[in-house]
N, C-alpha and C. Protein backbone atom coordinates (compact mmCIF):
# COMPACT_ATOMS: atom_id res chain seq x y z
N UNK A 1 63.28 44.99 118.35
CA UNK A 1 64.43 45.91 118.34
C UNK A 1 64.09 47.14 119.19
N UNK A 2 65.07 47.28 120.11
CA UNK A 2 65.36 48.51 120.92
C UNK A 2 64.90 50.08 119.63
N UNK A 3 63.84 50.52 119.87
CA UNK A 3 63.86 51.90 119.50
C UNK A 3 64.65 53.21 120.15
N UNK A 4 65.50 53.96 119.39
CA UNK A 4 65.94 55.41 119.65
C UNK A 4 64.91 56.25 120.29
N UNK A 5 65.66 56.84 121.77
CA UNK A 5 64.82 57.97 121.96
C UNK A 5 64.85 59.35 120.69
N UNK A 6 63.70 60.32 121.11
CA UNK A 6 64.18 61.47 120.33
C UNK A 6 65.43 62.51 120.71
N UNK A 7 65.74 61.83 122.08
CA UNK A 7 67.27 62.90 122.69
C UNK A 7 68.25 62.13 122.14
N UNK A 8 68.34 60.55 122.13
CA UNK A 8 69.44 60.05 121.88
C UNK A 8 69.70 59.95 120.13
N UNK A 9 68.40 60.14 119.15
CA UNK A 9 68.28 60.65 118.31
C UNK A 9 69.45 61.80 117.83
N UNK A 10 68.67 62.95 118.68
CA UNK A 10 69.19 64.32 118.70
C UNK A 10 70.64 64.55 119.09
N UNK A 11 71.14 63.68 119.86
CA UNK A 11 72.58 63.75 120.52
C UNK A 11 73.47 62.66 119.48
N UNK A 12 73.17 62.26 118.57
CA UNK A 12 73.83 61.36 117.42
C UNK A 12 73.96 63.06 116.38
N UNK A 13 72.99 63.39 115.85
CA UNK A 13 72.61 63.87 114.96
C UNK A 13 73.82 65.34 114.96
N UNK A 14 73.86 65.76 116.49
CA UNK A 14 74.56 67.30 116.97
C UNK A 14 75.89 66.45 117.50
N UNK A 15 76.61 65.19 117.43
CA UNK A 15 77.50 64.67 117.34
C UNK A 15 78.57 64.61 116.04
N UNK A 16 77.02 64.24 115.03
CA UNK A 16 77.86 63.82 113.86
C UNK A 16 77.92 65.58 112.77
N UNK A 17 77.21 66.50 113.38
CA UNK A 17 77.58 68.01 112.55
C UNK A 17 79.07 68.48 113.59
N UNK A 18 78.91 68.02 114.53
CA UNK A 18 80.16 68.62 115.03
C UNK A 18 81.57 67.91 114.67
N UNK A 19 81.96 66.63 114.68
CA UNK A 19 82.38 66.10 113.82
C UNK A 19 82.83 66.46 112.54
N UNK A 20 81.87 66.91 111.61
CA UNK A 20 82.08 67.01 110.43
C UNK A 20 82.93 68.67 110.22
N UNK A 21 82.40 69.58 111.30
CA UNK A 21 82.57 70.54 110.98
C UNK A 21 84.09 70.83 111.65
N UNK A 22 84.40 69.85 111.92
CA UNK A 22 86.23 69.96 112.83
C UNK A 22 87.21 69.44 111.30
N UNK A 23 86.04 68.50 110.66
CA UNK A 23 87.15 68.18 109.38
C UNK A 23 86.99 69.28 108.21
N UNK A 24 86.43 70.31 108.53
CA UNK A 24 85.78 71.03 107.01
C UNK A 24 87.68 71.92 107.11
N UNK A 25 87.60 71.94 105.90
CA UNK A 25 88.85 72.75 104.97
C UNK A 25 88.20 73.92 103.85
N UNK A 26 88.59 75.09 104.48
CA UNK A 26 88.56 75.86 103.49
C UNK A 26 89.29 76.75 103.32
N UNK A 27 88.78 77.91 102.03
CA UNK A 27 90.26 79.21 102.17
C UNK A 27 89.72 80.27 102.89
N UNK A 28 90.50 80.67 103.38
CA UNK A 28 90.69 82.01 103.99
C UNK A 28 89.22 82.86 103.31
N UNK A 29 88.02 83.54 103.67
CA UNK A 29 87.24 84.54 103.35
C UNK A 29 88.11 85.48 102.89
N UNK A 30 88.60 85.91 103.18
CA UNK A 30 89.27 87.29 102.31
C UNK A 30 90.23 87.02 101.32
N UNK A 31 90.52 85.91 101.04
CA UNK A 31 91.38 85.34 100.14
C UNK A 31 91.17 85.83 98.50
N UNK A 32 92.32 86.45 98.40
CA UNK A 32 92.23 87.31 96.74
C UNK A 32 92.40 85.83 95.66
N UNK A 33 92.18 86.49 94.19
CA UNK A 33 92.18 85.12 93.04
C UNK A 33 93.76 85.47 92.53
N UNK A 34 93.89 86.72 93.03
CA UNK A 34 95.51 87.43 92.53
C UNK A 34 96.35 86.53 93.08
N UNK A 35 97.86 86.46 92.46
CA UNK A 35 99.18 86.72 92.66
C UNK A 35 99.96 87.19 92.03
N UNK A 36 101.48 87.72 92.57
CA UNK A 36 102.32 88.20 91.97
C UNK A 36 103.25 87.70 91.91
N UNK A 37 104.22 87.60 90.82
CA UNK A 37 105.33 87.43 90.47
C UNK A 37 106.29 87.50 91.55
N UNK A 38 107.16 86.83 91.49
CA UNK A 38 108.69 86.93 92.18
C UNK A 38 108.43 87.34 93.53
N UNK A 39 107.51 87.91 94.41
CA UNK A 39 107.65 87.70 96.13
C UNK A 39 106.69 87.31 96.57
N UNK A 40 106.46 87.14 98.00
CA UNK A 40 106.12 85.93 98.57
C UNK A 40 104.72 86.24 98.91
N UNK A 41 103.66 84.82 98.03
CA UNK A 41 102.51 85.33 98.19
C UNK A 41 101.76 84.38 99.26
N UNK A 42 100.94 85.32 100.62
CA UNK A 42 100.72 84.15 101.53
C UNK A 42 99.41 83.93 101.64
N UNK A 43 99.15 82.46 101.53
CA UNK A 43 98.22 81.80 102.09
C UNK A 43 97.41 81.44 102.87
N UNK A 44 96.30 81.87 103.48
CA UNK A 44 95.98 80.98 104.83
C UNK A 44 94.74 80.37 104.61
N UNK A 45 94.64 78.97 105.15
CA UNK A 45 92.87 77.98 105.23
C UNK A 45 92.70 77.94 107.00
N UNK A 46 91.27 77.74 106.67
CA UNK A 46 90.29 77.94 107.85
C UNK A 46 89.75 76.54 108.38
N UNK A 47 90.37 75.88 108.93
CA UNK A 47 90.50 74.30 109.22
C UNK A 47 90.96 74.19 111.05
N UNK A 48 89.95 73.06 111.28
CA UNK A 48 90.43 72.64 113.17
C UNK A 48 91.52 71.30 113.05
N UNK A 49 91.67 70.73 111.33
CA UNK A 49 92.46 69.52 110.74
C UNK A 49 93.90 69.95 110.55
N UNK A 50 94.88 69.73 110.80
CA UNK A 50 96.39 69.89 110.46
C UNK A 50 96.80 69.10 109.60
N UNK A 51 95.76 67.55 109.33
CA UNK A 51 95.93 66.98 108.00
C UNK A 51 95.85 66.98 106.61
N UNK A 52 95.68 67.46 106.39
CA UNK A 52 95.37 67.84 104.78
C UNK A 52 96.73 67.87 103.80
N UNK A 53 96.71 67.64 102.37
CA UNK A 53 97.67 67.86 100.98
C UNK A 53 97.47 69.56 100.61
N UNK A 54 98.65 70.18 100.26
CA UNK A 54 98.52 71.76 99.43
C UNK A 54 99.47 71.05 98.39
N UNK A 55 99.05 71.77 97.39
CA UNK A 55 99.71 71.88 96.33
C UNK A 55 99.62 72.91 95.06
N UNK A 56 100.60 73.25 93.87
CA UNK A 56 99.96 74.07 93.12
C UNK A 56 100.84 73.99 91.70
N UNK A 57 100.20 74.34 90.30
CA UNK A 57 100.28 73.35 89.38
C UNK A 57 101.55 74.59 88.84
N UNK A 58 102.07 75.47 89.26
CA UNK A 58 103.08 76.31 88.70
C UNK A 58 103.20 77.20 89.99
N UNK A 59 104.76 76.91 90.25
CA UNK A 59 105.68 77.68 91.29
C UNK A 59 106.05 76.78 92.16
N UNK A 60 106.29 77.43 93.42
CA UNK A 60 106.86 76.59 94.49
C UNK A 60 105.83 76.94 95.84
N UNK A 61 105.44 76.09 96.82
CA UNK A 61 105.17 76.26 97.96
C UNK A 61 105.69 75.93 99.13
N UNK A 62 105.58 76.45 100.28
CA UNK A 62 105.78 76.37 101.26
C UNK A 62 104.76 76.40 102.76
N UNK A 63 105.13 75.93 103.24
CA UNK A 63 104.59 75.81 104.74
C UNK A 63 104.85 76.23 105.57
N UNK A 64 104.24 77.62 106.10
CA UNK A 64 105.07 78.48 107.41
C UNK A 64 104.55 78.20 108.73
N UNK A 65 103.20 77.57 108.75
CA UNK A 65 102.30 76.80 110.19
C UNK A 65 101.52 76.25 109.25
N UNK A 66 100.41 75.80 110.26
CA UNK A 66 99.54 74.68 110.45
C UNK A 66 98.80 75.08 109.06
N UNK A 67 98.03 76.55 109.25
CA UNK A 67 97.24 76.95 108.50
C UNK A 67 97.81 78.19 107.33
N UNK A 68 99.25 78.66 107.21
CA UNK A 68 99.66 79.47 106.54
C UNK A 68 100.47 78.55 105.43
N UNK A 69 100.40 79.28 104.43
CA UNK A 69 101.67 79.06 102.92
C UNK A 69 102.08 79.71 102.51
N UNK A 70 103.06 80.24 101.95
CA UNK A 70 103.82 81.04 101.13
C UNK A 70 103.86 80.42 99.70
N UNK A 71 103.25 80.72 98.46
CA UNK A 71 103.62 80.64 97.07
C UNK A 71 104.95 81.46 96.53
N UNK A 72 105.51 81.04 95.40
CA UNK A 72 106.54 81.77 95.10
C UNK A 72 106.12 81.31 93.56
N UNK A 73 105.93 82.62 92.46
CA UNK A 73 106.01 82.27 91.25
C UNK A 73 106.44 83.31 90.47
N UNK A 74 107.39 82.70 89.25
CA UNK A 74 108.44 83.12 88.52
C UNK A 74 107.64 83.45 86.93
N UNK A 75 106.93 82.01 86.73
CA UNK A 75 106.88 82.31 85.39
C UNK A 75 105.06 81.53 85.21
N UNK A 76 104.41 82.43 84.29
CA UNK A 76 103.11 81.57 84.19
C UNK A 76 101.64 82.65 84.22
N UNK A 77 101.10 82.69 83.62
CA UNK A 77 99.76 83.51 83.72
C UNK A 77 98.36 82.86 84.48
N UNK A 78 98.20 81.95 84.68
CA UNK A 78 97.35 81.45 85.51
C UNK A 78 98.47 80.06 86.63
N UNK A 79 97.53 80.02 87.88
CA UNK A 79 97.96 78.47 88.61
C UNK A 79 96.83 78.52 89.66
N UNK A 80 97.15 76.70 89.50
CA UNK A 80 95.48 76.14 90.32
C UNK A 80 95.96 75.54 91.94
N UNK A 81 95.43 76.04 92.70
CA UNK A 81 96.10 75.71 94.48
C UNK A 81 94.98 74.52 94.41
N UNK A 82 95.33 73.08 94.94
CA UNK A 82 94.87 72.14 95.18
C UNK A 82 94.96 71.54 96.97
N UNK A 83 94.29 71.61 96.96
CA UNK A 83 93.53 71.00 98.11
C UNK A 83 93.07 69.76 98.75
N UNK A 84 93.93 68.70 99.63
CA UNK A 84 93.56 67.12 99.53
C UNK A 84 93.36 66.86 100.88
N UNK A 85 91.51 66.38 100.97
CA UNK A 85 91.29 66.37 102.85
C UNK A 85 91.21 65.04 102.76
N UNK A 86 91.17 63.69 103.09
CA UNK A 86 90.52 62.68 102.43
C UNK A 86 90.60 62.21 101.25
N UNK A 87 89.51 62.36 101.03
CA UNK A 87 89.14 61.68 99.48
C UNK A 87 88.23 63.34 99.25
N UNK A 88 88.45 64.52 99.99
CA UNK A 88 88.00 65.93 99.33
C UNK A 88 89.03 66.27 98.84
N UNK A 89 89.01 67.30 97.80
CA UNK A 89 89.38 67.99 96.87
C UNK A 89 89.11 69.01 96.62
N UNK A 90 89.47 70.47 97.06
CA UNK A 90 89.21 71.50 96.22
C UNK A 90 90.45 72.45 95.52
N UNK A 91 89.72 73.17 94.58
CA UNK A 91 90.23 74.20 93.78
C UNK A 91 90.04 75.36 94.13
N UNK A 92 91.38 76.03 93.73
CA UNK A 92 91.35 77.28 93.35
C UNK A 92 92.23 78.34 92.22
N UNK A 93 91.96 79.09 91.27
CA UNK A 93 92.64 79.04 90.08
C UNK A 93 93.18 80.41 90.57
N UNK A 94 94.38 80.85 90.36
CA UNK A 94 94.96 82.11 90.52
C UNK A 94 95.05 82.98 89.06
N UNK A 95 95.11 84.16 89.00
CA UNK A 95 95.72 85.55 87.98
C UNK A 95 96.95 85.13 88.62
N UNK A 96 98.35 85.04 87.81
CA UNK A 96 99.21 85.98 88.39
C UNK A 96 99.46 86.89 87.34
N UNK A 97 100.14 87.81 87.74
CA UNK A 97 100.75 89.53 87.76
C UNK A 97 101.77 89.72 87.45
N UNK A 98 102.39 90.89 86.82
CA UNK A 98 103.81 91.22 87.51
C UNK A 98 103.69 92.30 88.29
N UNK A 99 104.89 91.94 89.03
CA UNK A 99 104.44 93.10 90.41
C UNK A 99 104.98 94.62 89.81
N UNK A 100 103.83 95.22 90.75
CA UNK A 100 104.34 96.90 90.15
C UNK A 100 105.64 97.37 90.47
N UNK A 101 106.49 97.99 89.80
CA UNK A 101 107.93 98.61 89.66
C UNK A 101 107.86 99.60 90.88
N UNK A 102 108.21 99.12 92.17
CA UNK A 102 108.93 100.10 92.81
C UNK A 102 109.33 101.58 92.97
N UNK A 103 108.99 102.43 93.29
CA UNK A 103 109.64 103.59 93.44
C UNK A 103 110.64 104.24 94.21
N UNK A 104 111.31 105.01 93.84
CA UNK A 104 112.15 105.73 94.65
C UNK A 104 111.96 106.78 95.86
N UNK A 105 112.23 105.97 97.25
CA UNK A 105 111.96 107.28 98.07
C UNK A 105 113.38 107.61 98.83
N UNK A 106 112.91 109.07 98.96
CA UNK A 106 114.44 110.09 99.28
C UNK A 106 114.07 110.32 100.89
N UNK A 107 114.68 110.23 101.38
CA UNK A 107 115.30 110.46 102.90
C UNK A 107 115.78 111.51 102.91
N UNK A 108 115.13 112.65 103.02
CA UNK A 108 115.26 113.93 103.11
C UNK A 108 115.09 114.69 104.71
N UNK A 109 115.10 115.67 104.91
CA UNK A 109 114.89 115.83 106.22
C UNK A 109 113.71 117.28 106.15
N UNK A 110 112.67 117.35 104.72
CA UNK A 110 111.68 117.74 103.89
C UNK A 110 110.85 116.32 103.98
N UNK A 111 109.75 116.79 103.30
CA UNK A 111 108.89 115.83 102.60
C UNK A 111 108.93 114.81 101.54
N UNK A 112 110.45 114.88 101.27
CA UNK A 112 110.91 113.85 99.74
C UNK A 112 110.58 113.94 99.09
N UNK A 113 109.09 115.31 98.27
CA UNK A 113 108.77 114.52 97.31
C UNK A 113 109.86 114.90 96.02
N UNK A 114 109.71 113.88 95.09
CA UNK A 114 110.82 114.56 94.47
C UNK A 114 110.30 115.42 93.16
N UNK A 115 108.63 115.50 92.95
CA UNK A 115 108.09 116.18 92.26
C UNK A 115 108.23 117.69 92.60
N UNK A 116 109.37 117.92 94.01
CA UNK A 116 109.19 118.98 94.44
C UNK A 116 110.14 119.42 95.50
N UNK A 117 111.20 119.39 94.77
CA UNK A 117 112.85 119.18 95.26
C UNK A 117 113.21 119.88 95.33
N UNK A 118 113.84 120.76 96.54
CA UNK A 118 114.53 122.13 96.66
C UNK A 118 116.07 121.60 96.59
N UNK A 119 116.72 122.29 96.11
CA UNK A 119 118.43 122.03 96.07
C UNK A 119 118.58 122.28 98.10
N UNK A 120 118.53 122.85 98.64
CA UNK A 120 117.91 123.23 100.01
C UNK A 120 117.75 121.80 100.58
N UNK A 121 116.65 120.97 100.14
CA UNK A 121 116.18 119.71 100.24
C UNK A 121 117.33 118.87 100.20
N UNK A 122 117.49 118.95 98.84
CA UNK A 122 118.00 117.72 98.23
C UNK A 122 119.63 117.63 99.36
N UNK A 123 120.35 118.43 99.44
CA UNK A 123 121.49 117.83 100.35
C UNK A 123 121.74 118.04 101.58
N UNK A 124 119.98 117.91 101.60
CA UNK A 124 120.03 116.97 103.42
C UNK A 124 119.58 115.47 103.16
N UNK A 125 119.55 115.24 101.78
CA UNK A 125 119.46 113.47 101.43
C UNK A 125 120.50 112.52 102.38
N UNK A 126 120.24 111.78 102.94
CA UNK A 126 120.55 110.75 103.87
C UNK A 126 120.81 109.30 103.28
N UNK A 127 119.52 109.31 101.97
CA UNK A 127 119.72 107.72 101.34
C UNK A 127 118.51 108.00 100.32
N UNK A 128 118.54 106.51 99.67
CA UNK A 128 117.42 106.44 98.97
C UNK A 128 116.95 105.05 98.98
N UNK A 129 116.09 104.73 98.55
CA UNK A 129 115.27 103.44 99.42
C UNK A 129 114.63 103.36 97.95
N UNK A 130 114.37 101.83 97.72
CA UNK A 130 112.79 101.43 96.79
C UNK A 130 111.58 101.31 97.62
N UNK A 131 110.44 101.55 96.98
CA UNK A 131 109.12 101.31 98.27
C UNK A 131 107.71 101.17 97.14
N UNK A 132 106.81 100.24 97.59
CA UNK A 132 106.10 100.31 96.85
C UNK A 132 104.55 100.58 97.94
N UNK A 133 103.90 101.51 97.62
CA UNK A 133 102.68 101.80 98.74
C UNK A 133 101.47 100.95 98.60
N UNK A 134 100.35 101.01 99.09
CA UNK A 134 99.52 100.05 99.12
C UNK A 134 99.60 98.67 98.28
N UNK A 135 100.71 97.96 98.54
CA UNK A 135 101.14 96.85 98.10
C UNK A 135 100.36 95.80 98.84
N UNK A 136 99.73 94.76 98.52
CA UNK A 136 99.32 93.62 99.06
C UNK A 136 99.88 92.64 99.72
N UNK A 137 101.37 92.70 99.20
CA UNK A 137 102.27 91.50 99.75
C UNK A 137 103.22 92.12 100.68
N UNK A 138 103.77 91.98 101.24
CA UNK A 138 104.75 92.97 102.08
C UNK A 138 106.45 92.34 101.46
N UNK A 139 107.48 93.16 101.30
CA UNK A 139 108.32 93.24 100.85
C UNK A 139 109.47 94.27 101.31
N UNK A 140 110.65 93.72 101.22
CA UNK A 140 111.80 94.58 101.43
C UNK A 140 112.53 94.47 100.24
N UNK A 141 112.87 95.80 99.66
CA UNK A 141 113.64 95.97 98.61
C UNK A 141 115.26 96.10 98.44
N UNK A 142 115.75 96.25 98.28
CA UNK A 142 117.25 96.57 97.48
C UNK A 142 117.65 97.09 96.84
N UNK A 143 118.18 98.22 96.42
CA UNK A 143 118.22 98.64 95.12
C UNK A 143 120.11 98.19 95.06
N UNK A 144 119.91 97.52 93.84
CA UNK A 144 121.71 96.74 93.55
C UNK A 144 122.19 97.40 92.65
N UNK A 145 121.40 98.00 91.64
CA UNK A 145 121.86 98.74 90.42
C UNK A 145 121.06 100.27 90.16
N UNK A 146 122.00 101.32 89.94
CA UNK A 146 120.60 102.33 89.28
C UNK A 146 122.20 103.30 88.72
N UNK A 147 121.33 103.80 87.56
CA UNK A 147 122.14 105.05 86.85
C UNK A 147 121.13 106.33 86.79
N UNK A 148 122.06 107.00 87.55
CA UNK A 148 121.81 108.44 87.13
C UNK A 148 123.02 109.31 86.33
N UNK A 149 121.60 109.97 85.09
CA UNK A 149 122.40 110.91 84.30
C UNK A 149 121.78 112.72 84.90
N UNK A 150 122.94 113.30 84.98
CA UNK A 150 122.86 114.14 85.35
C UNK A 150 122.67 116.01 84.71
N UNK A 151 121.49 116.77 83.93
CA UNK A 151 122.20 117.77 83.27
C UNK A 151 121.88 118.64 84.16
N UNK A 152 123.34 119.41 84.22
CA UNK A 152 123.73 120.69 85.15
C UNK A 152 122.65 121.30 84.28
N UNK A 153 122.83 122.45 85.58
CA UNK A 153 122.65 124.20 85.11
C UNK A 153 122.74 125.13 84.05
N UNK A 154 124.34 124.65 83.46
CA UNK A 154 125.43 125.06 82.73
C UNK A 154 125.07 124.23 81.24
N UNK A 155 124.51 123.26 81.57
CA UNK A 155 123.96 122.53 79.98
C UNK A 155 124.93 121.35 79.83
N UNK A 156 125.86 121.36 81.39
CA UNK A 156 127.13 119.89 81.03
C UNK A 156 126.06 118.56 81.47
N UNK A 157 126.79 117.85 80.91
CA UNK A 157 126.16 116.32 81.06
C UNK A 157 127.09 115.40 82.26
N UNK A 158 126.40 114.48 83.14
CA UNK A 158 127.32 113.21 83.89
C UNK A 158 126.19 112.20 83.80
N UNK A 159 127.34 111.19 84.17
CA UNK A 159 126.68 110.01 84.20
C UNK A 159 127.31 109.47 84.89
N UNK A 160 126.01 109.18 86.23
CA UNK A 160 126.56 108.05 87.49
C UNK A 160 126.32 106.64 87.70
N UNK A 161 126.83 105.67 87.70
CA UNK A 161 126.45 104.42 88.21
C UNK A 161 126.63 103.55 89.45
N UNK A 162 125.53 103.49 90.16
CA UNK A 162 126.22 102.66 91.37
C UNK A 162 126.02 101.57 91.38
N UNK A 163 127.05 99.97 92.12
CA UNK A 163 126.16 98.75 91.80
C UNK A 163 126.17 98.98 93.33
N UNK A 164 125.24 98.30 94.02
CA UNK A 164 125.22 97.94 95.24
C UNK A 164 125.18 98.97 96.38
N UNK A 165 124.60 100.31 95.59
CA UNK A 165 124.88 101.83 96.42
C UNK A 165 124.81 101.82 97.83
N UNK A 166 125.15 102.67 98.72
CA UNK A 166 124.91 102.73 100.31
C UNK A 166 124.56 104.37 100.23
N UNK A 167 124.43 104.66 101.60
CA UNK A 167 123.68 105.68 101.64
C UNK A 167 124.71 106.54 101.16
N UNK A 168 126.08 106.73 101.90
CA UNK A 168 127.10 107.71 101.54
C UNK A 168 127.45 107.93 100.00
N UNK A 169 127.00 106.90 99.38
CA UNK A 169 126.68 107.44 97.88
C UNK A 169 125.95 108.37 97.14
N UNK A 170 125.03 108.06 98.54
CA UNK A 170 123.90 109.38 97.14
C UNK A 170 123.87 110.49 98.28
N UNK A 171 124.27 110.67 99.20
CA UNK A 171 124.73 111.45 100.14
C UNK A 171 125.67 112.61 99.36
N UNK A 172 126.82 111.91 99.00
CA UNK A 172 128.23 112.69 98.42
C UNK A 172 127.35 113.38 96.99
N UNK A 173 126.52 112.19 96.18
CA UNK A 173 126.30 113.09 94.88
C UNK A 173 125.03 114.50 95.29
N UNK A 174 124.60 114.16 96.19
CA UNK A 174 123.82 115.45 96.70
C UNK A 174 124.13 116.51 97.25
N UNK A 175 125.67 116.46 97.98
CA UNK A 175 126.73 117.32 97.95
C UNK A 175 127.62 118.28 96.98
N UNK A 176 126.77 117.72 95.51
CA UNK A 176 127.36 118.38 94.24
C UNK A 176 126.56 118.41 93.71
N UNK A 177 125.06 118.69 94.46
CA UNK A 177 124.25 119.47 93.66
C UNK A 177 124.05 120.99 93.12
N UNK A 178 123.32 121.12 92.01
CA UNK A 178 123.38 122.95 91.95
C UNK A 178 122.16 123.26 92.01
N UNK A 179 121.76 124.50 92.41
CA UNK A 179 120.15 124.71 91.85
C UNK A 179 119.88 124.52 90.10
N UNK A 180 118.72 124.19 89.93
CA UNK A 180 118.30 124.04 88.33
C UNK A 180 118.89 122.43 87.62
N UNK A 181 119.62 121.87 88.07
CA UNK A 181 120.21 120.34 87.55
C UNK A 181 119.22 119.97 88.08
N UNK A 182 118.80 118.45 86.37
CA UNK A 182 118.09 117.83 86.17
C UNK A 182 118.53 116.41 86.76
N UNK A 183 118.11 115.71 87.49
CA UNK A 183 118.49 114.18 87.59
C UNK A 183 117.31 113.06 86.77
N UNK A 184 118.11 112.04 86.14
CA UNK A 184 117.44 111.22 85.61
C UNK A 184 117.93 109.85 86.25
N UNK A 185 116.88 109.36 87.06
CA UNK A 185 117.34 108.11 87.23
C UNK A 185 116.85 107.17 86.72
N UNK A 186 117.52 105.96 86.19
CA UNK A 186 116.98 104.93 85.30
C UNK A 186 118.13 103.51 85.05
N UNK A 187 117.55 102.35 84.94
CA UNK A 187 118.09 101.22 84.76
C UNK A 187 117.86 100.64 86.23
N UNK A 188 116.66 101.29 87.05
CA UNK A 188 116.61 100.44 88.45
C UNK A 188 116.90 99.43 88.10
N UNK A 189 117.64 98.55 89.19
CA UNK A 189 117.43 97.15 89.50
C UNK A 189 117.59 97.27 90.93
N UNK A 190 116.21 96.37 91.40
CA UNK A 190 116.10 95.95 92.61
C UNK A 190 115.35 94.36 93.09
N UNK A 191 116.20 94.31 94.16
CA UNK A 191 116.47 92.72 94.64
C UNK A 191 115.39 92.53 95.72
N UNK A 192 114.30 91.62 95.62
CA UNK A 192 113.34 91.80 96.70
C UNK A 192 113.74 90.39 97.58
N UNK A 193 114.36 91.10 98.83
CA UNK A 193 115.13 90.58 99.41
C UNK A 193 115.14 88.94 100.42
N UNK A 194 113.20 88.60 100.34
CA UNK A 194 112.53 87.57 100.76
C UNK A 194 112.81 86.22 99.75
N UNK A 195 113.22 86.94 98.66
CA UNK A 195 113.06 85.61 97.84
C UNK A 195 114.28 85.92 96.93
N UNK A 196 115.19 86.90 96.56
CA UNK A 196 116.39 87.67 95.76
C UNK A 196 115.79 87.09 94.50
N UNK A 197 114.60 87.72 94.08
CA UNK A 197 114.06 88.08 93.24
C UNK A 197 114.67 89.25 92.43
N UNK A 198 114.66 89.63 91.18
CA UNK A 198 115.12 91.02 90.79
C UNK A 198 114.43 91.41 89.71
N UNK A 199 113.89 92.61 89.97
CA UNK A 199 113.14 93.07 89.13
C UNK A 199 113.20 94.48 88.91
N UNK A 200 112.47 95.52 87.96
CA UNK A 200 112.85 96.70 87.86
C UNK A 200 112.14 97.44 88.36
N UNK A 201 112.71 99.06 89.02
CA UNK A 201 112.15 99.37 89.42
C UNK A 201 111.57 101.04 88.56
N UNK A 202 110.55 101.63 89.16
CA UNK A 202 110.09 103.04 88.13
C UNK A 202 111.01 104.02 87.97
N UNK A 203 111.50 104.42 86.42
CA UNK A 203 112.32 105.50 86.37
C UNK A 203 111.86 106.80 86.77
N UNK A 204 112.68 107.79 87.08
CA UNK A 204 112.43 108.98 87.70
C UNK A 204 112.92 110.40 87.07
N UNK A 205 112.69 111.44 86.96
CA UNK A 205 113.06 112.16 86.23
C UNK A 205 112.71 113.69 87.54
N UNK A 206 114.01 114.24 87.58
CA UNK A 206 114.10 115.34 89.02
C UNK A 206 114.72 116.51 89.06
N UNK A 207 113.80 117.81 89.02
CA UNK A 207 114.71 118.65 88.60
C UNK A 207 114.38 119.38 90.29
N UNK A 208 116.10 120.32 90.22
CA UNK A 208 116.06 120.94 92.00
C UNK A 208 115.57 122.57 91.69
N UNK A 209 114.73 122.92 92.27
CA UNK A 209 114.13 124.05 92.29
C UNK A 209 115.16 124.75 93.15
């Protein structure tokens, strides 16, 4: 029998790691164990293969390319992302969350904050927006529902409700502001607009200096 050189050895050997390493499947290195509730949580594996099974044992998935997914989950405290290369298999078990409640930001032509609201401020308001800051997932909000109760100066009481507000809404009620009225806003509801998810958002409590 014909014996192997040690090159033709060596050129099998740096054949069959290269090979192997075009089929390897894995997750993403920076890949969190988190998810959240109701918007869209994305995926990516580290693969030269476009073949492979995803799957996951609570929610819904999707496929946005080769190597990206989008999860979507509603209801459930843990779920396991499965993985099918072959006859490989891996796991991975998720937290999910509920996502943090939104806040209110003011479009002022000031600094918005509203811990620190000049009547001055307040009706150069333009709009009001939900926003959530160092968020992990990226998201666009809605706000479809919110009530504000209002106590004047004077010690009178209102109560506003908008469904589906636009800006000229909170525009006009900032037009009938006084100095010293308290605003309370509360009953957010907002629609996260990737998936019309709805969830609530943080109540607020605002008095105009």
């Amino acid at each position: 029998m014909r014996k192997l050189s040690y090159t033709t050895i060596a050129f099998i050997l740096v054949f069959f790691c290269s090979c192997s390493s075009n089929k390897e499947l894995k997750f993403s290195s920076n890949l969190s164990n988190k998810l959240y509730k109701s918007s869209l949580n994305i995926i990516k594996f580290e693969t030269n293969n476009k073949k492979f099974d995803v799957s996951i044992t609570n929610g819904q998935i999707s496929k946005i390319d080769d190597k990206t997914y989008s999860i979507l989950i509603d209801t459930s405290i843990t779920t396991t992302l499965i993985l099918k290369f072959g006859k490989k298999v891996q796991k991975k078990e998720f937290r999910v969350y509920d996502m943090p409640k939104p806040e209110l930001k003011f479009w002022t032509k000031g600094n918005g904050n509203p811990n620190d609201m000049t009547l001055k401020e307040f009706k150069t308001l333009s709009g009001i927006a939900a926003m959530l800051s160092n968020f992990t997932n990226d998201c666009i909000f809605k706000i479809i529902n919110i009530e504000i109760e209002i106590i004047e100066n004077n010690g009178n009481e209102k109560k506003l409700e908008f469904k589906n507000p636009t800006n000229t809404d909170f525009y006009r009620m900032a037009q009938q502001s006084k100095k010293g009225d308290v605003y309370l806003f509360k009953n957010i509801q907002i629609e996260i607009q990737d998936t019309k998810r709805i969830i609530e958002g943080k109540e607020l409590t605002m008095f105009l200096k």
